[in-house]
PDB file of N, CA and C in Angstrom:
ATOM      1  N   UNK A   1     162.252  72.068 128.617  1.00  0.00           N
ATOM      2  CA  UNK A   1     161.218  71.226 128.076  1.00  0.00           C
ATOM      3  C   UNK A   1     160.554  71.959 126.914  1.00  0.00           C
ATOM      4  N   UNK A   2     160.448  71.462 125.917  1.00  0.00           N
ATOM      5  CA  UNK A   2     160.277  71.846 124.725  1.00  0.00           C
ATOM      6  C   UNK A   2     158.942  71.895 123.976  1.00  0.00           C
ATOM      7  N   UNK A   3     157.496  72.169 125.248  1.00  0.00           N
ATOM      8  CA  UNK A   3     155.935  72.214 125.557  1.00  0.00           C
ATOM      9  C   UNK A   3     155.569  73.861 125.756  1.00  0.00           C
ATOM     10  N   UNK A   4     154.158  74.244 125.164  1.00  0.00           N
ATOM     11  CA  UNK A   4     153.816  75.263 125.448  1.00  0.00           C
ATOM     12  C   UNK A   4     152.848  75.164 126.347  1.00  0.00           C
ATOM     13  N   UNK A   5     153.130  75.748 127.704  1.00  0.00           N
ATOM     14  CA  UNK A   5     152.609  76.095 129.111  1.00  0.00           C
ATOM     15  C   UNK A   5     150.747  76.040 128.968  1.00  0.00           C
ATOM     16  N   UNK A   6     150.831  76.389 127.938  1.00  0.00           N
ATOM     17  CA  UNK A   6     149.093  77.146 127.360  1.00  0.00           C
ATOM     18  C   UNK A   6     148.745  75.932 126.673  1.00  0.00           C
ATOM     19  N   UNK A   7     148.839  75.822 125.160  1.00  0.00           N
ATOM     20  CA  UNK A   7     148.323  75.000 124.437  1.00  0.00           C
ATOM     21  C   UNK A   7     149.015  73.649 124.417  1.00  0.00           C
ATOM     22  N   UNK A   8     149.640  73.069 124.989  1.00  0.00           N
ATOM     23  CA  UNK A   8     150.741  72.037 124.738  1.00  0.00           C
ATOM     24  C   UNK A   8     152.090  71.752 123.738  1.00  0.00           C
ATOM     25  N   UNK A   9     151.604  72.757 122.406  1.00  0.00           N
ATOM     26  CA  UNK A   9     152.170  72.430 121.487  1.00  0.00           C
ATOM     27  C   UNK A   9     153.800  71.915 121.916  1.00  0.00           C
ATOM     28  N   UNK A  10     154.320  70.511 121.265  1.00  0.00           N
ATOM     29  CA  UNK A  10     155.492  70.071 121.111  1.00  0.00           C
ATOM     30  C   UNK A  10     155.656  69.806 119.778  1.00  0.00           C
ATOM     31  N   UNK A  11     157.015  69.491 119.550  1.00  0.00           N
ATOM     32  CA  UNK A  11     157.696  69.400 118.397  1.00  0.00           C
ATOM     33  C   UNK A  11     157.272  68.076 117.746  1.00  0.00           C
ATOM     34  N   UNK A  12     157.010  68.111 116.255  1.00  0.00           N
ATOM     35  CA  UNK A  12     155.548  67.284 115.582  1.00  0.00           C
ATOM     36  C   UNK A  12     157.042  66.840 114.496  1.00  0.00           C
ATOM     37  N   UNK A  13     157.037  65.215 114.177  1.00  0.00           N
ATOM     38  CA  UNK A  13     157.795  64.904 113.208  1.00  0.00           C
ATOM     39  C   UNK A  13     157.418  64.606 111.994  1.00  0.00           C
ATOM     40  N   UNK A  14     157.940  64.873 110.598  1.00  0.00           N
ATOM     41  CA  UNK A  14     157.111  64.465 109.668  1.00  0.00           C
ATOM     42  C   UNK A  14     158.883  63.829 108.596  1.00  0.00           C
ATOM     43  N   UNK A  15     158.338  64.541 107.187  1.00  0.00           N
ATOM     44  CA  UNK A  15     159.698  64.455 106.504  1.00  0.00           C
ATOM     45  C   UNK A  15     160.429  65.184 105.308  1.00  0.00           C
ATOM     46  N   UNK A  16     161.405  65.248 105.100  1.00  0.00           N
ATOM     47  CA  UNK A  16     162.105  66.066 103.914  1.00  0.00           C
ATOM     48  C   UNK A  16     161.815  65.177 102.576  1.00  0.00           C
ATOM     49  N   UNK A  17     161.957  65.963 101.607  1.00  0.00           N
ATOM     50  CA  UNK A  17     161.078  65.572 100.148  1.00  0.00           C
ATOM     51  C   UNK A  17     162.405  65.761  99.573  1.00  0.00           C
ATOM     52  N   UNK A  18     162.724  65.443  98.832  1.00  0.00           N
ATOM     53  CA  UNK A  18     164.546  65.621  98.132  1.00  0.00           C
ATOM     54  C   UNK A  18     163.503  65.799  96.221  1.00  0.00           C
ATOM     55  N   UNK A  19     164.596  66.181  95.522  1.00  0.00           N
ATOM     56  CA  UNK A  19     163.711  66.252  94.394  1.00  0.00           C
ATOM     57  C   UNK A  19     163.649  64.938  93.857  1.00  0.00           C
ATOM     58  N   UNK A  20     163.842  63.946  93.916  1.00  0.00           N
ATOM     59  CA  UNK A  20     163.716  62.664  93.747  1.00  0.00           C
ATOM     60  C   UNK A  20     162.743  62.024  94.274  1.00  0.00           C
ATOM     61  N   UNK A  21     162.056  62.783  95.535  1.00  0.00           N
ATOM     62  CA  UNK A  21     161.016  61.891  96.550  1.00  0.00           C
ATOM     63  C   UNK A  21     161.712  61.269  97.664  1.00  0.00           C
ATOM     64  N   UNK A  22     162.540  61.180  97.626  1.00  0.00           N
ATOM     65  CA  UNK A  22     163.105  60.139  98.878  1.00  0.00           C
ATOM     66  C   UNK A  22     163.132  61.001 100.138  1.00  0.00           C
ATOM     67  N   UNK A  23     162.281  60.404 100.817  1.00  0.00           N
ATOM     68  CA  UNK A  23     161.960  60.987 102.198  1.00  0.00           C
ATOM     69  C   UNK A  23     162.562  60.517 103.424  1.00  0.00           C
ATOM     70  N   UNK A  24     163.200  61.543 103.985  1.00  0.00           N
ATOM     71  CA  UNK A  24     163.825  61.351 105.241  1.00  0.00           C
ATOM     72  C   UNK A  24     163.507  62.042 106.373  1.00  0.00           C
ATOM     73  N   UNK A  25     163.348  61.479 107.155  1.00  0.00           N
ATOM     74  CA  UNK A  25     163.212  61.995 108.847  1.00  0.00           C
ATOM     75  C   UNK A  25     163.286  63.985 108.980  1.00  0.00           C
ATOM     76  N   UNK A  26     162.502  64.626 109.743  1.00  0.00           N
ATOM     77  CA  UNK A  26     162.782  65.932 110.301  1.00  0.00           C
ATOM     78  C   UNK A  26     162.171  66.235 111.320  1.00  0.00           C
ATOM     79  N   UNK A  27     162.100  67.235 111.862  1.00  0.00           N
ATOM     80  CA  UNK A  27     161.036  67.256 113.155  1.00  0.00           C
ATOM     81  C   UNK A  27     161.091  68.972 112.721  1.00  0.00           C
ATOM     82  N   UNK A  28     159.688  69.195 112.852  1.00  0.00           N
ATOM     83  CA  UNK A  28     158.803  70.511 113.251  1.00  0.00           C
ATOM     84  C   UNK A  28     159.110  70.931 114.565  1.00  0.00           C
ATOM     85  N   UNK A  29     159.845  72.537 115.032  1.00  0.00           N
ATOM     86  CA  UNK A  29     159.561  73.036 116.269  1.00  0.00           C
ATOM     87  C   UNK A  29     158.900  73.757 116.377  1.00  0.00           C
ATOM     88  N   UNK A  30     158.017  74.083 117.173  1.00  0.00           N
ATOM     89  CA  UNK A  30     157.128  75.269 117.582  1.00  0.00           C
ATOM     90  C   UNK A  30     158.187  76.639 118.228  1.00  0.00           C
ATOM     91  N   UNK A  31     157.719  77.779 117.660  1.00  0.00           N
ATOM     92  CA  UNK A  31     158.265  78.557 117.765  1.00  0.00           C
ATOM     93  C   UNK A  31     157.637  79.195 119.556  1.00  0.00           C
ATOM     94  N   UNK A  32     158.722  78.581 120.291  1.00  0.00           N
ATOM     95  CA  UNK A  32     158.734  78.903 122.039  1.00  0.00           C
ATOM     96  C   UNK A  32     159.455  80.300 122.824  1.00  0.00           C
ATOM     97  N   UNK A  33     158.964  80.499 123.267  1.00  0.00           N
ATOM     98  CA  UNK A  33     159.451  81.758 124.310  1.00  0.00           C
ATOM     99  C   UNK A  33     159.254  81.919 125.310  1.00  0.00           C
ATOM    100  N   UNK A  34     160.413  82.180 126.108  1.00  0.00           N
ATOM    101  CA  UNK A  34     159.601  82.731 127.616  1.00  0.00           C
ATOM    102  C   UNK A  34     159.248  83.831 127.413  1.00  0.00           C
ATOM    103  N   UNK A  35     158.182  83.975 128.623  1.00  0.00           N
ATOM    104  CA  UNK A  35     157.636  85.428 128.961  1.00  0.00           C
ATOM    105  C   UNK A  35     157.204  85.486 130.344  1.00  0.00           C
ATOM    106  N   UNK A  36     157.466  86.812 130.759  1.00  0.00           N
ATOM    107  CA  UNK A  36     157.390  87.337 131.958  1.00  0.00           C
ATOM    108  C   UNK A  36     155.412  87.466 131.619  1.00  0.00           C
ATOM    109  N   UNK A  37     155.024  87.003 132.659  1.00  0.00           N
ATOM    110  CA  UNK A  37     153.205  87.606 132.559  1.00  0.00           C
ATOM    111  C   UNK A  37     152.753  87.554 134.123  1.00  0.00           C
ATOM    112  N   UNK A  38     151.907  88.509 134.422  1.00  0.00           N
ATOM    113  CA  UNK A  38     151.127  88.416 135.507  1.00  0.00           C
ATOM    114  C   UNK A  38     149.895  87.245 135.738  1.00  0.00           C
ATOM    115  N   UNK A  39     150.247  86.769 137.071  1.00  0.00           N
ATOM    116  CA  UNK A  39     149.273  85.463 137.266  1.00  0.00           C
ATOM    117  C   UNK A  39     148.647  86.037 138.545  1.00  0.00           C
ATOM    118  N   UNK A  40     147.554  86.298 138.998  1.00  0.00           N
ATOM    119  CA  UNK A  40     146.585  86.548 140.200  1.00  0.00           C
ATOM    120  C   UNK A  40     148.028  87.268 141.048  1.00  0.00           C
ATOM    121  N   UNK A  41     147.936  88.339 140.194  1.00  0.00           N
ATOM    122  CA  UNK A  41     148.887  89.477 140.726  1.00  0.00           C
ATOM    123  C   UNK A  41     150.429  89.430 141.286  1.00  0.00           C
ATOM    124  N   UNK A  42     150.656  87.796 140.692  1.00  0.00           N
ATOM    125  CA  UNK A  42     152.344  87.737 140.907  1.00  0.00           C
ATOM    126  C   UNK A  42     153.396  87.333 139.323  1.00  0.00           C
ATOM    127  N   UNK A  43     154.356  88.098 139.648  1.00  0.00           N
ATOM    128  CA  UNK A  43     154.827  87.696 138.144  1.00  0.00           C
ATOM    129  C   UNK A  43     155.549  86.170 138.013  1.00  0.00           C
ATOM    130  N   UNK A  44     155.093  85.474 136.731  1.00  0.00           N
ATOM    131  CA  UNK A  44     155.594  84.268 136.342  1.00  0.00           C
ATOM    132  C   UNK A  44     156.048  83.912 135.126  1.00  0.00           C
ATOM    133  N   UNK A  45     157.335  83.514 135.236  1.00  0.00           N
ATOM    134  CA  UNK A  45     157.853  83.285 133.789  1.00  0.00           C
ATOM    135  C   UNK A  45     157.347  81.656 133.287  1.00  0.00           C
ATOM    136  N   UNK A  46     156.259  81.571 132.042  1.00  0.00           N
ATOM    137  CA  UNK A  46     155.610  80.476 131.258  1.00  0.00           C
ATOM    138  C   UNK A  46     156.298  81.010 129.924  1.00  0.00           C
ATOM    139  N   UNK A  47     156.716  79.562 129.725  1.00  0.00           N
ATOM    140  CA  UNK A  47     157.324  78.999 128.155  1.00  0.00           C
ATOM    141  C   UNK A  47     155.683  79.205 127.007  1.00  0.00           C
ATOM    142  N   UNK A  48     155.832  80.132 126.535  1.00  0.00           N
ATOM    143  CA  UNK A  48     154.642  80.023 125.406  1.00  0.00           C
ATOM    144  C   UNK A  48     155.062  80.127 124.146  1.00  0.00           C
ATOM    145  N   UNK A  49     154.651  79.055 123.172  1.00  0.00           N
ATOM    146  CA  UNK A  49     154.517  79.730 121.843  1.00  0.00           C
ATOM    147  C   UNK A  49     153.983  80.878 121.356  1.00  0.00           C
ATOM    148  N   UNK A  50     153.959  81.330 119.902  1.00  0.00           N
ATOM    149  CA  UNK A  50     154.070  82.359 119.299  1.00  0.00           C
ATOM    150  C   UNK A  50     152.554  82.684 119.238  1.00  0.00           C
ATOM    151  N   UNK A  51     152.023  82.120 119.122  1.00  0.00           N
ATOM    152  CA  UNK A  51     150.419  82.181 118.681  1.00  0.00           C
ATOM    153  C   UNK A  51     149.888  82.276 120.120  1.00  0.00           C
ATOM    154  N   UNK A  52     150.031  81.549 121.128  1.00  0.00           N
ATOM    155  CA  UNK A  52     149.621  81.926 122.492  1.00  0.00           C
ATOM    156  C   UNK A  52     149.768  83.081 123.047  1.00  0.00           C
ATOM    157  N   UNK A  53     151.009  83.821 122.612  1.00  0.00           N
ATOM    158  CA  UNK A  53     151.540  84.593 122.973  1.00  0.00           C
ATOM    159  C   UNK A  53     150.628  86.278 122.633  1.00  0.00           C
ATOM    160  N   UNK A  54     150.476  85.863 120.915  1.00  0.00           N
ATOM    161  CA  UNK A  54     149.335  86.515 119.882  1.00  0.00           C
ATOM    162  C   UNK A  54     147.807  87.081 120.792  1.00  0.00           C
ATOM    163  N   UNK A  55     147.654  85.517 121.272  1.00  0.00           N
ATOM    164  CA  UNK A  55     146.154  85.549 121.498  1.00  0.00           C
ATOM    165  C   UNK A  55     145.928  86.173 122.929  1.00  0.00           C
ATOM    166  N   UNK A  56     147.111  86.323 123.920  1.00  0.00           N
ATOM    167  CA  UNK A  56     146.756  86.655 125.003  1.00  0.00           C
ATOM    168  C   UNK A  56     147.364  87.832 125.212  1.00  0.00           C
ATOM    169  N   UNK A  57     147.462  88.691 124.259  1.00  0.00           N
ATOM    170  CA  UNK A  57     147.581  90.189 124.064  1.00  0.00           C
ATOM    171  C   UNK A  57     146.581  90.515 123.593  1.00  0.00           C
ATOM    172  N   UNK A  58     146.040  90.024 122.916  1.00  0.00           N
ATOM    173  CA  UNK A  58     144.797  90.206 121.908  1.00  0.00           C
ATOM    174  C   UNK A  58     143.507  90.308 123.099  1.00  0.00           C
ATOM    175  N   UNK A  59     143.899  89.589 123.761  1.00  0.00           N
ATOM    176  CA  UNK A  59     142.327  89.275 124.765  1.00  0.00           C
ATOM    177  C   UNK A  59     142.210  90.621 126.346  1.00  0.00           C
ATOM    178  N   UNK A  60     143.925  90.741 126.455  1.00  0.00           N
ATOM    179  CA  UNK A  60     144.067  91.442 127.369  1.00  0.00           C
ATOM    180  C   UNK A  60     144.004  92.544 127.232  1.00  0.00           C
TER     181      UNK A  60
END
């Protein structure tokens, strides 16, 4: 599943710009990872993005 455990982030669609303008379909992924992390002293592997990932090193 292609959701971050933490913030929700999923994959956001927008579109490609050609040098002409003509716009077609793409989709944005969030850059996902598992990670091994401690939860109330047991280990659990949560799918987090990159920035979640950032912030909860940062805090810990």
């Amino acid at each position: 599943m292609a959701k971050c455990a933490h913030c929700g982030k999923t994959t956001t669609f927008g579109h490609n710009r050609s040098f002409s303008m003509r716009a077609t379909n793409r989709t944005f992924k969030p850059n996902l990872q598992k990670v091994t992390m401690l939860e109330n002293g047991q280990k659990v592997q949560k799918t987090l993005c990159a920035r979640c990932i950032r912030t909860m090193v940062k805090t810990a």
